[in-house]
Protein backbone atom coordinates (compact mmCIF):
# COMPACT_ATOMS: atom_id res chain seq x y z
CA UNK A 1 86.75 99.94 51.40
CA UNK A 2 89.50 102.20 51.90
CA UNK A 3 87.69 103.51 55.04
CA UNK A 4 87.14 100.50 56.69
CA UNK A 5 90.63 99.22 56.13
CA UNK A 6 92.07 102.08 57.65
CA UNK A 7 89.41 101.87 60.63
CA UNK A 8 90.83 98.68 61.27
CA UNK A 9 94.14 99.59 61.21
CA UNK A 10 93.78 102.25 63.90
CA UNK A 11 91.89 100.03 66.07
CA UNK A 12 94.32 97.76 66.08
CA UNK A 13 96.92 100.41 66.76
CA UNK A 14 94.80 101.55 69.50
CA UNK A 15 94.75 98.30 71.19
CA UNK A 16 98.21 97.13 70.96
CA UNK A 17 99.24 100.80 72.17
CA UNK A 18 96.90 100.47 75.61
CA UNK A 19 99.13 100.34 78.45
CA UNK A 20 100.63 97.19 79.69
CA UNK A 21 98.37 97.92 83.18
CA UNK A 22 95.14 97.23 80.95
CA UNK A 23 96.61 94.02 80.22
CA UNK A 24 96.72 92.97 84.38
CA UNK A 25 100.80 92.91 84.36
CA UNK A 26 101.41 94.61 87.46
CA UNK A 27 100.87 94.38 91.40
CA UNK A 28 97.79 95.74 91.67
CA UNK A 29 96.46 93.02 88.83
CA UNK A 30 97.17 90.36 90.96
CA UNK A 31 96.46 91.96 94.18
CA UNK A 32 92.92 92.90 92.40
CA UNK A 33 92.76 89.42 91.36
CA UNK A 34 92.89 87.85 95.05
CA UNK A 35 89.98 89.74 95.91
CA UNK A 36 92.13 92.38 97.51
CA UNK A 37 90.08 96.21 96.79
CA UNK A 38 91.67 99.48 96.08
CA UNK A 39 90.71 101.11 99.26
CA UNK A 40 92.95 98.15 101.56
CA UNK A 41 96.12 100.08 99.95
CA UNK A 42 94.87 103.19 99.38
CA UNK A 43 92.32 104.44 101.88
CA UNK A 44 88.50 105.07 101.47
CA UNK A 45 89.06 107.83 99.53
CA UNK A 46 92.09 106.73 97.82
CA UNK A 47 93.62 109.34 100.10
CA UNK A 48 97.30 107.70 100.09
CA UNK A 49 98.66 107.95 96.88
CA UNK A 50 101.52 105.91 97.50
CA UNK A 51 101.42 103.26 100.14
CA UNK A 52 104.54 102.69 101.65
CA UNK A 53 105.91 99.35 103.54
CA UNK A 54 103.86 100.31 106.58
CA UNK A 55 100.57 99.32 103.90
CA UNK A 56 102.48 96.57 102.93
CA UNK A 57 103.14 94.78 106.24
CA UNK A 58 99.28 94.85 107.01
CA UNK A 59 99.40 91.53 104.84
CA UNK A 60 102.82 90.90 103.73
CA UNK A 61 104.69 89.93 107.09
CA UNK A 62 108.43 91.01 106.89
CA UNK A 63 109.93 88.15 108.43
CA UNK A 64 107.93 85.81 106.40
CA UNK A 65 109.01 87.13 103.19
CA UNK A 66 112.41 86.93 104.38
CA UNK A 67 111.96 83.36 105.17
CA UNK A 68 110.46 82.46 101.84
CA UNK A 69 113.26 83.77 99.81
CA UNK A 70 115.86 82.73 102.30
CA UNK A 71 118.04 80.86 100.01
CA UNK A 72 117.67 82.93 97.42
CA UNK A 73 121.09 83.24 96.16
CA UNK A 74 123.76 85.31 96.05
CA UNK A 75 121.86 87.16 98.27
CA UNK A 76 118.53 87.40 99.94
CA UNK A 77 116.88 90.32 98.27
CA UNK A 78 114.74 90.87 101.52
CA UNK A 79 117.02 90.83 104.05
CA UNK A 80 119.90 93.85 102.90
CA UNK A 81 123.24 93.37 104.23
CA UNK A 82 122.84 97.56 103.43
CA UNK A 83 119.07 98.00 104.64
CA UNK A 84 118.44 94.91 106.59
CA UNK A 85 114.41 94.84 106.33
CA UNK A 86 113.80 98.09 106.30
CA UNK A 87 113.85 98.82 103.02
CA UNK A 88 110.35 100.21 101.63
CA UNK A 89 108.85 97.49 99.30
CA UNK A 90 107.73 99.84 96.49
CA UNK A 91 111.07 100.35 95.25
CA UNK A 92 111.35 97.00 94.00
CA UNK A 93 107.29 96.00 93.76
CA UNK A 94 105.60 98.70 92.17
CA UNK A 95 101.72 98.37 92.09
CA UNK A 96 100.95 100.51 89.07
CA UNK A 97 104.32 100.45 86.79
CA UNK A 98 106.61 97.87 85.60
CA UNK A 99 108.55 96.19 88.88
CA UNK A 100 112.13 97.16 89.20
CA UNK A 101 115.52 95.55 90.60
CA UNK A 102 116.66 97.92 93.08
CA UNK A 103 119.54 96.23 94.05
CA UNK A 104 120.73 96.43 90.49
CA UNK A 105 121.50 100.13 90.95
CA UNK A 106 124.75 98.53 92.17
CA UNK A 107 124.79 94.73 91.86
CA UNK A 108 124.11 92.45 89.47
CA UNK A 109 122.16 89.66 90.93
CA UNK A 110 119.68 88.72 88.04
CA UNK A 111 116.67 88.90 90.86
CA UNK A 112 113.65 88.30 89.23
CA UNK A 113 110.61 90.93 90.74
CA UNK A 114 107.35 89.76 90.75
């Protein structure tokens, strides 16, 4: 009895201690989700480790994004009075890890990143 109690126990604790990735939180979830495979971002061979904006742009259109978060307020987190556009998409939208607030390095606008 013993046994199996503990058994359960540590399968629980195994799957409540899985990474929040197995649970579909991040980027790549929902990119995987839209029918969009690994090798779009990452090459046939999953040569490129880490895509950069220029992998990004291939379906994510700059000036579109822009324009969809144009009154996003206080500021337009796409359009940098710092950076303009040209700042690389992963550091806010990261595929494989939680999604971080660049901006908030320095500011404090509250931007939520998908």
């Amino acid at each position: 009895m013993i046994r199996s109690v503990l058994t359960l126990i540590l399968t629980f604790g195994c799957i409540l201690s899985l990474p929040s990735y197995a649970a579909g939180n991040f980027g790549a979830d929902r990119h995987v989700a839209r029918g969009v495979q690994c090798q779009q971002c990452h090459g046939a061979n999953n040569e490129v480790k880490d895509p950069d904006k220029t992998q990004c742009i291939v379906c994510h259109d700059p000036n579109a994004v822009a324009a969809k978060t144009a009154n996003v307020k206080p500021q337009n987190p796409h359009v940098s009075p710092h950076y303009g556009k040209d700042l690389d998409c992963v550091l806010c939208h990261v595929q494989h890890d939680q999604t971080e607030n660049y901006c908030e390095q320095c500011h404090n606008f509250g931007f939520k990143v998908p």
